[in-house]
N, C-alpha and C. Protein backbone atom coordinates (compact mmCIF):
# COMPACT_ATOMS: atom_id res chain seq x y z
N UNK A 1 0.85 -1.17 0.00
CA UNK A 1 0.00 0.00 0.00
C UNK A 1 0.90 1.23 0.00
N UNK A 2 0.49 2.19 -0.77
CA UNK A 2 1.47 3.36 -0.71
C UNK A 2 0.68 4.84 0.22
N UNK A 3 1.48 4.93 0.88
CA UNK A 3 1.32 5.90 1.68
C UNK A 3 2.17 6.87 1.54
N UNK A 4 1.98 8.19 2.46
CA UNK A 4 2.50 9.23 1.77
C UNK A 4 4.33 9.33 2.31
N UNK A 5 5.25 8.24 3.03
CA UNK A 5 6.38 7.80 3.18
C UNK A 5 7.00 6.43 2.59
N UNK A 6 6.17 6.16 1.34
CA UNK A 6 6.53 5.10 0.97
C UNK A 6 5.69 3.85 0.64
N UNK A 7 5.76 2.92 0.44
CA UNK A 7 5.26 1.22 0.41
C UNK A 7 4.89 1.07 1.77
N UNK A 8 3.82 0.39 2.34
CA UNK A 8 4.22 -0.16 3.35
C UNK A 8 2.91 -1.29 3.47
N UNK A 9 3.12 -2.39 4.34
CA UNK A 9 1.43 -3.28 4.49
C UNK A 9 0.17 -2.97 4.89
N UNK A 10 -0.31 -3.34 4.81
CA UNK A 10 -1.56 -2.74 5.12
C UNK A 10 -1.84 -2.42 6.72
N UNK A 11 -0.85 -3.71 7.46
CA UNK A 11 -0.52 -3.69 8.95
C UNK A 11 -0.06 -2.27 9.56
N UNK A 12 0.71 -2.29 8.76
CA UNK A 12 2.49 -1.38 8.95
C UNK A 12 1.76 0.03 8.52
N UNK A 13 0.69 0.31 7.50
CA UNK A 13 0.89 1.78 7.28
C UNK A 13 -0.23 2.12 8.12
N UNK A 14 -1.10 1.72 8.85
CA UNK A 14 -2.02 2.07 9.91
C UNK A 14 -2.86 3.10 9.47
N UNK A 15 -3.14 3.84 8.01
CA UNK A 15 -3.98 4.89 7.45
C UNK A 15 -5.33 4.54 8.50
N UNK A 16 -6.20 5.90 8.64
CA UNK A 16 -6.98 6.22 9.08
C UNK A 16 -7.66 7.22 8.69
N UNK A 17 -9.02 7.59 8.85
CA UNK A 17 -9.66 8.58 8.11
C UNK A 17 -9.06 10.00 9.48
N UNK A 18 -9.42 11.32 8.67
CA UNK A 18 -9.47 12.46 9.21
C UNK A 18 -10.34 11.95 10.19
N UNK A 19 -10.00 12.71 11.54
CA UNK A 19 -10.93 12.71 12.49
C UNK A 19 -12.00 13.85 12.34
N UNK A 20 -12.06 14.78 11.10
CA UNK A 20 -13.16 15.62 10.84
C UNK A 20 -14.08 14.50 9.96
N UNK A 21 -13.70 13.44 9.95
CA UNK A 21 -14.92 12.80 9.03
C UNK A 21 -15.17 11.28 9.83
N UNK A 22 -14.50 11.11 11.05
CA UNK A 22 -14.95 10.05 11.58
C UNK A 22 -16.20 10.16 12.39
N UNK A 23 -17.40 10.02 12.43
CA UNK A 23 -18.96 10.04 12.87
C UNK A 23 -19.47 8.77 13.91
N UNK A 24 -19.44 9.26 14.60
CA UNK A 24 -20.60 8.33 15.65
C UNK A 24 -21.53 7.74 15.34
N UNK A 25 -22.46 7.08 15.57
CA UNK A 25 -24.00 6.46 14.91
C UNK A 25 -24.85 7.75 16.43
N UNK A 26 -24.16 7.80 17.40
CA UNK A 26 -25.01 8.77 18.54
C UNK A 26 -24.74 10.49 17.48
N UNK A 27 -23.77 10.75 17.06
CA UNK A 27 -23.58 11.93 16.18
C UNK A 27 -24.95 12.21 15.15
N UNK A 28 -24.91 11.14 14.35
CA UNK A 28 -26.01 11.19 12.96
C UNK A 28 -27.37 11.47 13.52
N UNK A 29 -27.79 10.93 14.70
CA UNK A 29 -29.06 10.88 15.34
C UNK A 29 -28.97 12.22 16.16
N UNK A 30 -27.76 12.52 16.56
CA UNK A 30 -28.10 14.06 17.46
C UNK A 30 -28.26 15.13 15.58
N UNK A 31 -27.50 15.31 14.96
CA UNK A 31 -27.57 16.16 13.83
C UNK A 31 -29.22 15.67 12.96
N UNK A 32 -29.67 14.35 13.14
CA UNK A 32 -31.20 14.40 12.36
C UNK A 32 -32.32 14.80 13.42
N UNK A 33 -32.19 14.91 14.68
CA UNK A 33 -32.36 15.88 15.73
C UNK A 33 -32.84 17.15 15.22
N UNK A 34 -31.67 17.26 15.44
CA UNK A 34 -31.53 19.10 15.38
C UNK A 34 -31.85 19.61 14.22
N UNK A 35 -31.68 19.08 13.05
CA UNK A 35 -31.82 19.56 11.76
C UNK A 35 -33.32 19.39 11.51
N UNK A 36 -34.07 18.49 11.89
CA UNK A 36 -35.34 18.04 11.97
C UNK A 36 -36.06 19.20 12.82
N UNK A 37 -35.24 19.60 14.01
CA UNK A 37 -36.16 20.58 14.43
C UNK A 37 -35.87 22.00 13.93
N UNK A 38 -35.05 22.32 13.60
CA UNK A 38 -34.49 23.55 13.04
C UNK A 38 -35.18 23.86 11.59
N UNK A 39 -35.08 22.94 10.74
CA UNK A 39 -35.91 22.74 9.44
C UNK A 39 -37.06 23.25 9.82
N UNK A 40 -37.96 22.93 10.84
CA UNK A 40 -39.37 23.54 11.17
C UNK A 40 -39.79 24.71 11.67
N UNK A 41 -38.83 25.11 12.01
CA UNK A 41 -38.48 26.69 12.63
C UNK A 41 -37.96 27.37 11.57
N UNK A 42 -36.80 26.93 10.74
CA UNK A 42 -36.48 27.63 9.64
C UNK A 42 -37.62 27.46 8.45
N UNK A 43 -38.37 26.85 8.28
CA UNK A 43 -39.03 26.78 6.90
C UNK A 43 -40.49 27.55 7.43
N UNK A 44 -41.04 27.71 8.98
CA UNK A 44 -41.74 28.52 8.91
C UNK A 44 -41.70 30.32 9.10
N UNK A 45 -40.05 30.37 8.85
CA UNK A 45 -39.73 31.95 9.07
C UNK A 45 -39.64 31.95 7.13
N UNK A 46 -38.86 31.32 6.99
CA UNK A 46 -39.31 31.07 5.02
C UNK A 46 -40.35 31.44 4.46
N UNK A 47 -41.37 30.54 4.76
CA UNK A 47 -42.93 31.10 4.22
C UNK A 47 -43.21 32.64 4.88
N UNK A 48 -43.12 32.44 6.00
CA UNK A 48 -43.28 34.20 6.57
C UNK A 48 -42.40 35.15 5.50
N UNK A 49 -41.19 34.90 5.19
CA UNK A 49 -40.47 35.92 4.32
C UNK A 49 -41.14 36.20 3.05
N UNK A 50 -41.60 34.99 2.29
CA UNK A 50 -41.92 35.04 0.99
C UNK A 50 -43.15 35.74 1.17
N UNK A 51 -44.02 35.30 2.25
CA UNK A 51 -45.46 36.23 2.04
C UNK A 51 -45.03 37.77 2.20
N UNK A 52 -43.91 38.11 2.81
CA UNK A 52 -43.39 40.03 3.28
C UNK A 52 -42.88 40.51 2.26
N UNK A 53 -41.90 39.60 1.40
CA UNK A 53 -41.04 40.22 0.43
C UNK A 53 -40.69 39.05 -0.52
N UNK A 54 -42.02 38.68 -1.40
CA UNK A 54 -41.72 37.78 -2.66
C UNK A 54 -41.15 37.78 -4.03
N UNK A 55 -40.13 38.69 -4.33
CA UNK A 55 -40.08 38.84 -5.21
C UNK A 55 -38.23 38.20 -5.78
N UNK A 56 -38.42 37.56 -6.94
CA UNK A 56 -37.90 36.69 -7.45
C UNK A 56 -35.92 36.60 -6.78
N UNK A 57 -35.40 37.63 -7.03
CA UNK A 57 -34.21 38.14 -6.49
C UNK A 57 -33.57 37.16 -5.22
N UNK A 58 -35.13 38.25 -4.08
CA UNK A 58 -34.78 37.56 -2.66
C UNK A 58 -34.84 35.94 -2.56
N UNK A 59 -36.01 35.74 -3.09
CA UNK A 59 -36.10 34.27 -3.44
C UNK A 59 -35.30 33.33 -3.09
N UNK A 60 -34.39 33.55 -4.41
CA UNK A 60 -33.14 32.99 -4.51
C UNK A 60 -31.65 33.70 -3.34
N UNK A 61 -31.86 34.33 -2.87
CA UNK A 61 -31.19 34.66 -1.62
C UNK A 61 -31.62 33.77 -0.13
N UNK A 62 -33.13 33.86 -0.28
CA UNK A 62 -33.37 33.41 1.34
C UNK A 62 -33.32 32.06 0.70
N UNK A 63 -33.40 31.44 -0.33
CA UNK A 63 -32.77 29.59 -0.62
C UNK A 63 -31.22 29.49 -0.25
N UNK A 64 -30.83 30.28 -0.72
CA UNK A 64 -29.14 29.95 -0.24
C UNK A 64 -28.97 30.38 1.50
N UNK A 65 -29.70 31.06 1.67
CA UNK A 65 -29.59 31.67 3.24
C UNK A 65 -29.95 30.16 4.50
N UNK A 66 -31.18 29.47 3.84
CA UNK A 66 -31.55 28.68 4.71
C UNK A 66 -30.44 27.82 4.10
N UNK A 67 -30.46 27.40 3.36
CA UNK A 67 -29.23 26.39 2.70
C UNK A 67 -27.78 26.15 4.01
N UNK A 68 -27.28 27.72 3.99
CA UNK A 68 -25.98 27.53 4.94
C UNK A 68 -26.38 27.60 6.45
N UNK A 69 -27.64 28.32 6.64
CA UNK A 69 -27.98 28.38 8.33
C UNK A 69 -28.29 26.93 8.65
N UNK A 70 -29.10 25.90 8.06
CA UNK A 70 -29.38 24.31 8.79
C UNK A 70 -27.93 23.78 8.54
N UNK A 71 -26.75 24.06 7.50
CA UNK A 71 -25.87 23.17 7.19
C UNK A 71 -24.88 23.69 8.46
N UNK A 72 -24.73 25.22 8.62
CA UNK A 72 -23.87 25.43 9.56
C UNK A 72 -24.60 24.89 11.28
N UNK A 73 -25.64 25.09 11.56
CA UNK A 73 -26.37 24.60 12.77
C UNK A 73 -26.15 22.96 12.41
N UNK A 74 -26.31 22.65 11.32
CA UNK A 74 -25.96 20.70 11.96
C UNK A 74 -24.53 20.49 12.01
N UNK A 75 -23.83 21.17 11.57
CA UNK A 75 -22.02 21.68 12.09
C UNK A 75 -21.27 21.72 13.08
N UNK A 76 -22.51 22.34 13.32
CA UNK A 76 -21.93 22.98 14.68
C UNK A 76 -22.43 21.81 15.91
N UNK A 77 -23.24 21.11 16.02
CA UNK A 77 -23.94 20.09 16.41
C UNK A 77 -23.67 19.20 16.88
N UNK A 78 -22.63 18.81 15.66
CA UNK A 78 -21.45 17.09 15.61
C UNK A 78 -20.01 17.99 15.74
N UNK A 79 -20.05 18.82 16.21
CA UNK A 79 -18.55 19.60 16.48
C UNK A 79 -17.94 19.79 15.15
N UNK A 80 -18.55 20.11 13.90
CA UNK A 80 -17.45 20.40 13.00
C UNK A 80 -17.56 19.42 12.44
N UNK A 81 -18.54 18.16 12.29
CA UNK A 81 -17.75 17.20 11.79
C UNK A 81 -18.08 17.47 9.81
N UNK A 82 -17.93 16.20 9.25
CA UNK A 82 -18.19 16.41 8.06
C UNK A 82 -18.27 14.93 7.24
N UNK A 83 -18.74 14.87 6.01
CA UNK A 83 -19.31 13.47 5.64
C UNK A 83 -20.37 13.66 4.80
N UNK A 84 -20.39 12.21 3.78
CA UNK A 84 -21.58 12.00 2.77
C UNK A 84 -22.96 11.77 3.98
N UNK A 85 -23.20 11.07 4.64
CA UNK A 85 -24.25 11.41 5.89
C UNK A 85 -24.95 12.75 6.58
N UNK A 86 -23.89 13.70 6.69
CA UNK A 86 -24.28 14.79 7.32
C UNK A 86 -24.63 15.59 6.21
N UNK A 87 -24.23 15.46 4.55
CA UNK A 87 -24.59 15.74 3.28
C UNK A 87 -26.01 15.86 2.93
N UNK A 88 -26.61 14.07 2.98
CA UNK A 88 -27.79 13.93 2.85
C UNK A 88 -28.65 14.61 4.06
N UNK A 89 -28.58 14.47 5.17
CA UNK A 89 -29.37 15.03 5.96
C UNK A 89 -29.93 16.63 5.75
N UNK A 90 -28.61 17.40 5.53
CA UNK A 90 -28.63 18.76 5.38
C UNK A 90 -29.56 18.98 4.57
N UNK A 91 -29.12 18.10 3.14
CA UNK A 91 -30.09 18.44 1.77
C UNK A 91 -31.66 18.21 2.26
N UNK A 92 -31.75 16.76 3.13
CA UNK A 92 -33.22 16.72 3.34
C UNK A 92 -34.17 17.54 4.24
N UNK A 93 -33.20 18.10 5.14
CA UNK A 93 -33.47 19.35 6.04
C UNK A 93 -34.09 20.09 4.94
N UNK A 94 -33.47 21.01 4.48
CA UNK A 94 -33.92 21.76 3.46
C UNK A 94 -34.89 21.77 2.72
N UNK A 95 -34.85 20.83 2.11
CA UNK A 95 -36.53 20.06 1.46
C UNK A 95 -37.90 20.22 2.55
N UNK A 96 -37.08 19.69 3.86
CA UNK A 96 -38.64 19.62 4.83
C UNK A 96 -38.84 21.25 5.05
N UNK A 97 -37.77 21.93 5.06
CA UNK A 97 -37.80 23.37 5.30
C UNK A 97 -39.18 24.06 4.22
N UNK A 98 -38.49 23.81 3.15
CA UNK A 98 -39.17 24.17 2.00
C UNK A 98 -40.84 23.96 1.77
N UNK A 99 -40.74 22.30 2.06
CA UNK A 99 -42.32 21.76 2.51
C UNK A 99 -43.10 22.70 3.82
N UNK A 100 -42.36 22.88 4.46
CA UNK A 100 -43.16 23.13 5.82
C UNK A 100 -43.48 24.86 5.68
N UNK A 101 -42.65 25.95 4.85
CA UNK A 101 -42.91 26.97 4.38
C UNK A 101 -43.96 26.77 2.89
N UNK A 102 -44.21 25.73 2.41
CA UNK A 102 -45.51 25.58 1.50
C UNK A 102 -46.55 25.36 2.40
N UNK A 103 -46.45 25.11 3.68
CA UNK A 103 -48.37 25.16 3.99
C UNK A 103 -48.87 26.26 4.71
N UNK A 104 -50.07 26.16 4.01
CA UNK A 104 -50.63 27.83 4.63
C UNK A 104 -52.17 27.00 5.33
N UNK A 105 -53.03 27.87 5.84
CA UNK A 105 -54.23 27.82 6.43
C UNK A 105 -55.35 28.67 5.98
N UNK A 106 -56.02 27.61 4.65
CA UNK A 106 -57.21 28.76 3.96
C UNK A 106 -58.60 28.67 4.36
N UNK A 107 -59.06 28.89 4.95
CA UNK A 107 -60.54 28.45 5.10
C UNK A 107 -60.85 27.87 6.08
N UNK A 108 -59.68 28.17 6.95
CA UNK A 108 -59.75 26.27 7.98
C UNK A 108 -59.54 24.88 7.67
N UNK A 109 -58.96 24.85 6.40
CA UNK A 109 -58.03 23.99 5.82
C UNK A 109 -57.10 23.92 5.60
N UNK A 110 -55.91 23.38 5.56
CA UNK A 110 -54.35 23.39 5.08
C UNK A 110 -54.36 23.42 4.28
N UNK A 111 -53.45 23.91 3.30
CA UNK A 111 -53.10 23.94 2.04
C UNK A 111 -51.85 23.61 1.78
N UNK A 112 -51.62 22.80 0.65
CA UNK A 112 -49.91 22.77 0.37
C UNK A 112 -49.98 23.44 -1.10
N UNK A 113 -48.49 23.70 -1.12
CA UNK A 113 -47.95 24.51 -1.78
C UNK A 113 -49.09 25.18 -3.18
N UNK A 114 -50.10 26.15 -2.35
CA UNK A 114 -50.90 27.17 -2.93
C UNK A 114 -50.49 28.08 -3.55
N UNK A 115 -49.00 28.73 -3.09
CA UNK A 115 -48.22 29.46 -3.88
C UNK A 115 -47.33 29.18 -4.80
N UNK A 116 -47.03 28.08 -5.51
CA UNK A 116 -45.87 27.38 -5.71
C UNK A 116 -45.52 28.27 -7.09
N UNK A 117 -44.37 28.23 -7.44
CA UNK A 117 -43.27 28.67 -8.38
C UNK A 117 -42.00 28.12 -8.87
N UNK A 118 -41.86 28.47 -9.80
CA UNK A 118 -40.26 27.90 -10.57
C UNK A 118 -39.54 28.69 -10.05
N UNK A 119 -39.97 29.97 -9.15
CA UNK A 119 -38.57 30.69 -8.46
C UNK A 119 -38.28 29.73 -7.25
N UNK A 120 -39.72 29.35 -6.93
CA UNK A 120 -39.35 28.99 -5.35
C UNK A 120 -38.38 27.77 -5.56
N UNK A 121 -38.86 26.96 -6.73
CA UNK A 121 -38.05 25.33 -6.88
C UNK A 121 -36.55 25.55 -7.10
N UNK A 122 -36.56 27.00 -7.63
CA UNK A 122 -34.90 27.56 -8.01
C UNK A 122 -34.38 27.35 -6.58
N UNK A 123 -35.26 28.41 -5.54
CA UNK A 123 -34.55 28.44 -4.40
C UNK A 123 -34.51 27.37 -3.50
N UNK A 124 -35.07 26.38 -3.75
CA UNK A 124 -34.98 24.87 -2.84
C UNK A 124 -33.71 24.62 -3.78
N UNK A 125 -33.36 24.46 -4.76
CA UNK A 125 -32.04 23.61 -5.39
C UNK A 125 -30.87 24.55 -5.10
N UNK A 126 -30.90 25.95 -4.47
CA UNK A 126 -29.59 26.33 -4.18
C UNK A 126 -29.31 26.03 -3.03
N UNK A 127 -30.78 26.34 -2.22
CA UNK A 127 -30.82 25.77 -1.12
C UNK A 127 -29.83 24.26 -0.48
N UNK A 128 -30.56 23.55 -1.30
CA UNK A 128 -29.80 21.73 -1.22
C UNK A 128 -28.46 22.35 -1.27
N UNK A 129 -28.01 22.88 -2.75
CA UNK A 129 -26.51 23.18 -3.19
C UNK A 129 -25.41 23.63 -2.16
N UNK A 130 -26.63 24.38 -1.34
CA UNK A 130 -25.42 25.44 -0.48
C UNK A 130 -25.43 24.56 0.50
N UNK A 131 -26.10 23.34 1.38
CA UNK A 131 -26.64 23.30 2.18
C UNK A 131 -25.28 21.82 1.82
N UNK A 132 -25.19 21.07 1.11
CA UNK A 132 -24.30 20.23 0.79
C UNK A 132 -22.78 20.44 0.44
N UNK A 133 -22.92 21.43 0.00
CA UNK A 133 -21.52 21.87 0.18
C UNK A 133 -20.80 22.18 1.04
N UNK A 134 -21.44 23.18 1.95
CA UNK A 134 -21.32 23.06 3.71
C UNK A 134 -20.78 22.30 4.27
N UNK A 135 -21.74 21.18 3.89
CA UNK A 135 -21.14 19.90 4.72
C UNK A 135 -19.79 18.87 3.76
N UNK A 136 -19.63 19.49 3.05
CA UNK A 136 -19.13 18.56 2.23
C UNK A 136 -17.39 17.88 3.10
């Protein structure tokens, strides 16, 4: 196996991952936690924004905004850590964010996504984008 001093066995060169990417199974469950609850708090200040100030621009600002606030809050969570795991979560955070800022209350009924748009779907995919990269 080659390592970065040479050849050595697989015994002998003892490689190990970064300890920024080694994860707990108690880690993944505290970050789908928090991101689970944060997503619901963040996606109903979301819908609140879009109903104050909808117009296409911000849109795509408050998608990248929630994007890095759940990715940096599940970050900060697992101490920094990082990983294809804490990846997917982030992205699905975001999505529930997104869902949970599509329902409104018309009539005394719920409604899902009554407002929906190709801006808003813009701003869920930068959302994911920013929100995975973060963690990347």
């Amino acid at each position: 196996m080659h390592t970065p001093v040479g050849a050595r066995c697989r015994k002998c060169a003892g490689l190990k991952r970064l300890p920024t990417y080694e994860i707990s199974p108690r880690q993944y469950f505290k970050a789908f936690g928090v991101g689970l609850g944060l997503s619901i708090v963040v996606g109903i200040a979301w819908g609140w924004l879009w109903e104050v100030v909808g117009f296409f621009f911000f849109s795509l600002l408050l998608g990248a905004g929630v994007g890095y606030a759940i990715a940096e809050v599940l970050s900060l969570s697992v101490n920094r850590k990082r990983g294809r795991v804490l990846e997917v979560i982030g992205g699905l955070c975001v999505v529930v964010s997104y869902i949970v800022a599509n329902v409104g209350l018309s009539a005394g009924a719920l409604t899902f996504f009554d407002d929906f748009s190709l801006y808003h779907l813009l701003a869920l995919a930068i959302g994911v984008v920013v929100a995975v990269s973060r963690l990347r």
